[in-house]
N, C-alpha and C. Protein backbone atom coordinates (compact mmCIF):
# COMPACT_ATOMS: atom_id res chain seq x y z
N UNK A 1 -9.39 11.54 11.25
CA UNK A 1 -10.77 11.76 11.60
C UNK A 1 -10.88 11.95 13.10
N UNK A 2 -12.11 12.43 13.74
CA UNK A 2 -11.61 12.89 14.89
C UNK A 2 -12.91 12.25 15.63
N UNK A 3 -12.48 12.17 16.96
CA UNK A 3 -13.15 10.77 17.39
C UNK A 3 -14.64 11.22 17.69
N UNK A 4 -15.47 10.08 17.45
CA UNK A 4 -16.61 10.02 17.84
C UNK A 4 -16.98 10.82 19.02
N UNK A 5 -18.49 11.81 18.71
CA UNK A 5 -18.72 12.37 19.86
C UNK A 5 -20.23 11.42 20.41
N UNK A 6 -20.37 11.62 21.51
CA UNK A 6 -21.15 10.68 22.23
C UNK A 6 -22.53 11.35 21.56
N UNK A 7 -23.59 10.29 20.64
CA UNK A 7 -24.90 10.69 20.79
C UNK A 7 -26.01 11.41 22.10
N UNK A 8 -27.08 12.65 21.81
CA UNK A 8 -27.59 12.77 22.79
C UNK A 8 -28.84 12.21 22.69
N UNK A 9 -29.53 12.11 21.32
CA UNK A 9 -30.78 10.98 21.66
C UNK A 9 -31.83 12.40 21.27
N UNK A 10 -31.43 13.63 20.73
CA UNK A 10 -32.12 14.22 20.26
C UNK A 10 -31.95 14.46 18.61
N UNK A 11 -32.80 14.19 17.76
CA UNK A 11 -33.26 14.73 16.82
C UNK A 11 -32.17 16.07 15.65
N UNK A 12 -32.49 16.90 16.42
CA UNK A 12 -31.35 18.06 15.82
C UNK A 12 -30.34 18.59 16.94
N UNK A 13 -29.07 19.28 16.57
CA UNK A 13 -28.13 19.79 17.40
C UNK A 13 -26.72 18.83 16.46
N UNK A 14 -25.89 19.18 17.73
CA UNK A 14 -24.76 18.66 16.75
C UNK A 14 -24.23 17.34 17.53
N UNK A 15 -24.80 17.11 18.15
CA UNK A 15 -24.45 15.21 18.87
C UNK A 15 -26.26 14.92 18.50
N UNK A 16 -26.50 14.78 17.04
CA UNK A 16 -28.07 14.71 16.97
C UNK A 16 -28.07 13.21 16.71
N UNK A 17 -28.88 12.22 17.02
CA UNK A 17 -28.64 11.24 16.62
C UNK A 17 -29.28 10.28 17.87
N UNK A 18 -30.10 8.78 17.34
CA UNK A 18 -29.92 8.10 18.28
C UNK A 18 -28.95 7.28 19.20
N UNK A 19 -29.25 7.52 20.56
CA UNK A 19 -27.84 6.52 21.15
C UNK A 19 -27.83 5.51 21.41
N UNK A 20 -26.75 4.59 20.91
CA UNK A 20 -26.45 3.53 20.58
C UNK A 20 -25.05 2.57 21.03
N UNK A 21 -24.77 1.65 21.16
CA UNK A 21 -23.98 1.15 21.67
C UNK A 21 -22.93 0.57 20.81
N UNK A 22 -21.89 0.70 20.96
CA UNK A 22 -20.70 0.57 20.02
C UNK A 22 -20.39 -0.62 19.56
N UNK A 23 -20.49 -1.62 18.69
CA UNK A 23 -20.01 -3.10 18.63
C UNK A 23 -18.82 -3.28 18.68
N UNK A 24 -18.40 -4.52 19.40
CA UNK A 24 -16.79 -4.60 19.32
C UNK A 24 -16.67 -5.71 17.91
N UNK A 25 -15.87 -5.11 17.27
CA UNK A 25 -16.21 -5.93 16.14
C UNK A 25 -14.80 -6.55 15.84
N UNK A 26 -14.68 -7.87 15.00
CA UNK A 26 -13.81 -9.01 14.92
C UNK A 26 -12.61 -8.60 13.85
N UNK A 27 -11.55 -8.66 14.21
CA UNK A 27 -10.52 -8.17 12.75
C UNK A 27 -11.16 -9.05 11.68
N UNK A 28 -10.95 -8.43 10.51
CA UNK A 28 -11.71 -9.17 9.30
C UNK A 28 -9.94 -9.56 8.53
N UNK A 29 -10.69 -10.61 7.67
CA UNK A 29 -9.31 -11.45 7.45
C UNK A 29 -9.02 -10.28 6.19
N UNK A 30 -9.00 -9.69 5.42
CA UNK A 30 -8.35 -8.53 4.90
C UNK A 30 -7.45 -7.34 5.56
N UNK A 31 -7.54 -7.75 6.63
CA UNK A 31 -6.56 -6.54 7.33
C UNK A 31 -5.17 -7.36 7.18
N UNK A 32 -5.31 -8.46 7.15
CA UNK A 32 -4.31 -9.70 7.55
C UNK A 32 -3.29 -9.40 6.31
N UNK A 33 -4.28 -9.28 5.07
CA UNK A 33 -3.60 -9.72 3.53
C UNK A 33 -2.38 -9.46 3.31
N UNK A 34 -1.62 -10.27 3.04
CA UNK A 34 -0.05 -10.25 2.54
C UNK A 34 0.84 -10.33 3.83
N UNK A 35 0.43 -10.11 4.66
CA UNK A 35 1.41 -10.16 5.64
C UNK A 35 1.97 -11.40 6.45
N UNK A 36 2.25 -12.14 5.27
CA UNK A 36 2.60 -13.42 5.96
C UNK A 36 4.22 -13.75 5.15
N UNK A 37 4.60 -12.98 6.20
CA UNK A 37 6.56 -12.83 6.06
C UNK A 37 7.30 -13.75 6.37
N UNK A 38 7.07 -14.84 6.65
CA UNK A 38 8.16 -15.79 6.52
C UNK A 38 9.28 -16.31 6.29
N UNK A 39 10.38 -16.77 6.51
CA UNK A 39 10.97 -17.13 5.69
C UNK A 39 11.21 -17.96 4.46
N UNK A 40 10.33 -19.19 4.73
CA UNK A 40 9.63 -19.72 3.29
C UNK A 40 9.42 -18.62 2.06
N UNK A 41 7.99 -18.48 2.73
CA UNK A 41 7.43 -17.28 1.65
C UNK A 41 8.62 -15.89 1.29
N UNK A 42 9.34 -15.31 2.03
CA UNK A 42 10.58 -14.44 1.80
C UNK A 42 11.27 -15.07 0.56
N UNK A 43 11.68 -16.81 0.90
CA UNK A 43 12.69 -17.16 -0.20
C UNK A 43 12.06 -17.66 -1.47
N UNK A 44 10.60 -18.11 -1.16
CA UNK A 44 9.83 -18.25 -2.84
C UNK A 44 10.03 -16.98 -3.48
N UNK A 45 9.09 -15.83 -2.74
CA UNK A 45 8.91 -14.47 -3.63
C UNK A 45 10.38 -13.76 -4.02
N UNK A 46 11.25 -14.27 -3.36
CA UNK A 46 12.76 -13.75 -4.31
C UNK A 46 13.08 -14.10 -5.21
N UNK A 47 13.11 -16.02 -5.13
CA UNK A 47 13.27 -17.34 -6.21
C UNK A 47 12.20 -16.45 -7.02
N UNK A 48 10.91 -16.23 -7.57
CA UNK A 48 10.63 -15.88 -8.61
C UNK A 48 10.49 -15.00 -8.88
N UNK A 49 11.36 -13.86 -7.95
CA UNK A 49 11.48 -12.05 -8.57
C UNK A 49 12.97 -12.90 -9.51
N UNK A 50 13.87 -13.44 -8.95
CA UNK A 50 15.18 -13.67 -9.88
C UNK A 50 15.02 -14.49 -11.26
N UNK A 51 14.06 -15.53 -11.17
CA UNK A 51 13.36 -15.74 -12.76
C UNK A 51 12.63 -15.23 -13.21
N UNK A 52 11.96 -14.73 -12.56
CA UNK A 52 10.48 -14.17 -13.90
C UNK A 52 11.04 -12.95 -13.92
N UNK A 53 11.86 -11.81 -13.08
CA UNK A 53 12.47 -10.59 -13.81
C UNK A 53 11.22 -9.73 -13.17
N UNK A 54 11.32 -8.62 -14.14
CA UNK A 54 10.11 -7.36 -13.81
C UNK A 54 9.45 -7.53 -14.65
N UNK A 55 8.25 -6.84 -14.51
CA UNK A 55 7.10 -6.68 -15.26
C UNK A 55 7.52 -5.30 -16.41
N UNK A 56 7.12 -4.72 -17.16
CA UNK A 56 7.23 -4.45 -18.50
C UNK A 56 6.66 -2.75 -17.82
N UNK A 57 6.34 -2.52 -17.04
CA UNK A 57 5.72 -1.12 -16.43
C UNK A 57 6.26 -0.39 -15.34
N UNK A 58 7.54 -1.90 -14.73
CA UNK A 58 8.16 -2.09 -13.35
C UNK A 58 9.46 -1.71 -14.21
N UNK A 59 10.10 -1.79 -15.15
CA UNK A 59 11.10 -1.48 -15.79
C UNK A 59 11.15 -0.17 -16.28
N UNK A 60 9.80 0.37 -17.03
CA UNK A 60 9.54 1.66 -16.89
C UNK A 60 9.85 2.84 -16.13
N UNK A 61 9.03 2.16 -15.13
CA UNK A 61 9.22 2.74 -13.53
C UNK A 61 11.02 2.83 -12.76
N UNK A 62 11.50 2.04 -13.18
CA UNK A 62 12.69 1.81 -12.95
C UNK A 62 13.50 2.87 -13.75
N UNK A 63 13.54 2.76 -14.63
CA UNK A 63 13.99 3.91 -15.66
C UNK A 63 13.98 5.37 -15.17
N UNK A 64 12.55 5.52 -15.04
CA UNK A 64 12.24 6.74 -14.45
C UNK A 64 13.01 7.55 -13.00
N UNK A 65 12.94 6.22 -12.60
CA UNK A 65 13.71 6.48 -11.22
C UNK A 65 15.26 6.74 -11.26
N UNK A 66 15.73 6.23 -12.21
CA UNK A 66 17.18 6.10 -12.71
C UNK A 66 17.55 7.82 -12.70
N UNK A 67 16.64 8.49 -14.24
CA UNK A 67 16.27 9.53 -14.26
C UNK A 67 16.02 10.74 -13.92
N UNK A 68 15.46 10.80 -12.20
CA UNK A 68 14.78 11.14 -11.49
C UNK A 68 13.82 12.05 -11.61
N UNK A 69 12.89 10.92 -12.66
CA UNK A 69 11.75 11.73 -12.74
C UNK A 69 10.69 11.01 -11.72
N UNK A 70 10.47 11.69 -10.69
CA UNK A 70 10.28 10.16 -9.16
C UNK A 70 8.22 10.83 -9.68
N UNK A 71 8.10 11.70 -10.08
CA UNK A 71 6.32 12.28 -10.05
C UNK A 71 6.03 11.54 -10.88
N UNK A 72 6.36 12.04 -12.01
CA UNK A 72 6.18 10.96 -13.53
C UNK A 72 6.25 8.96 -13.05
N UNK A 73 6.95 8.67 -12.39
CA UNK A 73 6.91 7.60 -11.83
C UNK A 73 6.01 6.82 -11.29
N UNK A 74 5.55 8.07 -9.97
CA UNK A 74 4.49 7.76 -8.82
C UNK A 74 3.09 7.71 -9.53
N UNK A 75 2.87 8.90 -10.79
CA UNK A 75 1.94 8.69 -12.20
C UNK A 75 1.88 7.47 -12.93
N UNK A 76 2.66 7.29 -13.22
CA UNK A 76 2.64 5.95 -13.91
C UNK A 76 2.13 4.58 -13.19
N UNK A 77 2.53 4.50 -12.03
CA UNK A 77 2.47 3.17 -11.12
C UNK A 77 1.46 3.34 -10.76
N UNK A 78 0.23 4.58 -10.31
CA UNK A 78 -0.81 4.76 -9.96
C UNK A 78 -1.47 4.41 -10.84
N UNK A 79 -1.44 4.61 -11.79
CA UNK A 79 -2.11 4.22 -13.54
C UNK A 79 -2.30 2.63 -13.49
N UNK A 80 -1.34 2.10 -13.19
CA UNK A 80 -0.54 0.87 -13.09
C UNK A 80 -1.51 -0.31 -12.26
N UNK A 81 -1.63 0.70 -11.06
CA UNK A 81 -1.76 -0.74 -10.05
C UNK A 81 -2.94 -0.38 -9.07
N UNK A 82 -3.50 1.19 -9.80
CA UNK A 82 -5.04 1.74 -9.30
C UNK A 82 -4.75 2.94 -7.78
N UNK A 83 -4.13 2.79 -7.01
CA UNK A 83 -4.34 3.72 -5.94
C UNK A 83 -2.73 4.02 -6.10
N UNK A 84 -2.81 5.25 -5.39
CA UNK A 84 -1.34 6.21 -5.12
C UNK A 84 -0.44 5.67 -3.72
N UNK A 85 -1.18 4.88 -2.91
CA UNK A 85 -0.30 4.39 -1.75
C UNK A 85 -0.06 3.08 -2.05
N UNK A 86 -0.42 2.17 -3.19
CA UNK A 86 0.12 1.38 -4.10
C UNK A 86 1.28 1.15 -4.56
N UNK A 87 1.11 2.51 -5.38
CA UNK A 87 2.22 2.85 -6.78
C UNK A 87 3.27 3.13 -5.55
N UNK A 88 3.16 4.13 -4.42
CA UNK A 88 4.61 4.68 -3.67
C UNK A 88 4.98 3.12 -3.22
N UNK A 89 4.16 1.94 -2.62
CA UNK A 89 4.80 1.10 -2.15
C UNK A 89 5.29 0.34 -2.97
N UNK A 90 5.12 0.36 -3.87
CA UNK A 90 5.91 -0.35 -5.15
C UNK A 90 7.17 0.56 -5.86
N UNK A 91 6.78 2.11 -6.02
CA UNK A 91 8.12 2.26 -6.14
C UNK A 91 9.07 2.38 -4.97
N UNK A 92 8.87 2.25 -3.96
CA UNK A 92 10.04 1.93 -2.72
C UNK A 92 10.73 1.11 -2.95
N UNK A 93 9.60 -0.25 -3.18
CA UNK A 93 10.57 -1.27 -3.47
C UNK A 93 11.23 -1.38 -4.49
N UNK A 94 10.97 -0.70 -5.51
CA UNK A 94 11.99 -0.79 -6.87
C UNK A 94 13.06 0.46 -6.85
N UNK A 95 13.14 1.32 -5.99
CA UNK A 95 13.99 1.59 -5.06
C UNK A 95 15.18 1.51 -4.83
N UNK A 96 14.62 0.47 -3.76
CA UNK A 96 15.35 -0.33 -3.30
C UNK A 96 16.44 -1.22 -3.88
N UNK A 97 15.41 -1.54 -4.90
CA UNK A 97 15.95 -2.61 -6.03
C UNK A 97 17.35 -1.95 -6.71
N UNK A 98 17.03 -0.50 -6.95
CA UNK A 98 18.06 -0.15 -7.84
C UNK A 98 19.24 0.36 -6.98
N UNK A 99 18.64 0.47 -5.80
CA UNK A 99 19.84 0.91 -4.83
C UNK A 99 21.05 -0.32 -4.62
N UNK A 100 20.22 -1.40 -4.78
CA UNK A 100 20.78 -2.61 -4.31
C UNK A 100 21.96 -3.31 -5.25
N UNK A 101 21.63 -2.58 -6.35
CA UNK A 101 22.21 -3.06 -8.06
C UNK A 101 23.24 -2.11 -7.80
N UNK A 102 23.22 -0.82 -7.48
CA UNK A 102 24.23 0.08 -7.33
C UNK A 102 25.59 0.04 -6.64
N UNK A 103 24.82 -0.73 -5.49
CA UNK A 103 26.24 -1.15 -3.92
C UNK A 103 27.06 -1.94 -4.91
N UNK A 104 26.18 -2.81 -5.60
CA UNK A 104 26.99 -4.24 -6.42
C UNK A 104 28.38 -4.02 -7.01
């Protein structure tokens, strides 16, 4: 998006608009979400990726990738988990996952 042009305080034209003063406004605690990388939290969320396994759509997805059907994939996980920059960050990490099974 391309940056704000300065209001002129008239009515019509193309800077039409009253002028106004910019608020500096406070990070909101959703910008924050998930990003609390730790090492704690690193070694829980592994401890229960290695018991609880994948999810039943994440295995799917896995498959697919095996496959390389990577569109059909990025389709599916969008379906899955609601937005498309979602589904890609989830299939990265399963990815990853299978890259990781591979070195083994």
């Amino acid at each position: 998006m391309a940056a704000p042009v300065a209001k002129s305080g008239i009515a019509n034209g193309v800077n039409a608009g009253r002028v106004t003063a910019l608020r500096e406004l406070k990070p909101r605690a959703a910008n924050s979400k998930g990003n609390n990388h730790s090492k704690h939290n690193v070694f829980v969320r592994d401890l229960i990726r290695e018991v609880v396994g994948f999810a039943p759509y994440e295995r799917r997805i896995m498959e697919l990738l095996k496959n390389s059907r990577d569109k059909r994939a990025r389709k599916l996980g969008k379906k899955r988990l609601g937005t498309l920059r979602r589904s890609k960050k989830k299939i990265d990490e399963l990815s990853n996952v299978l890259a990781a099974a591979r070195r083994q």
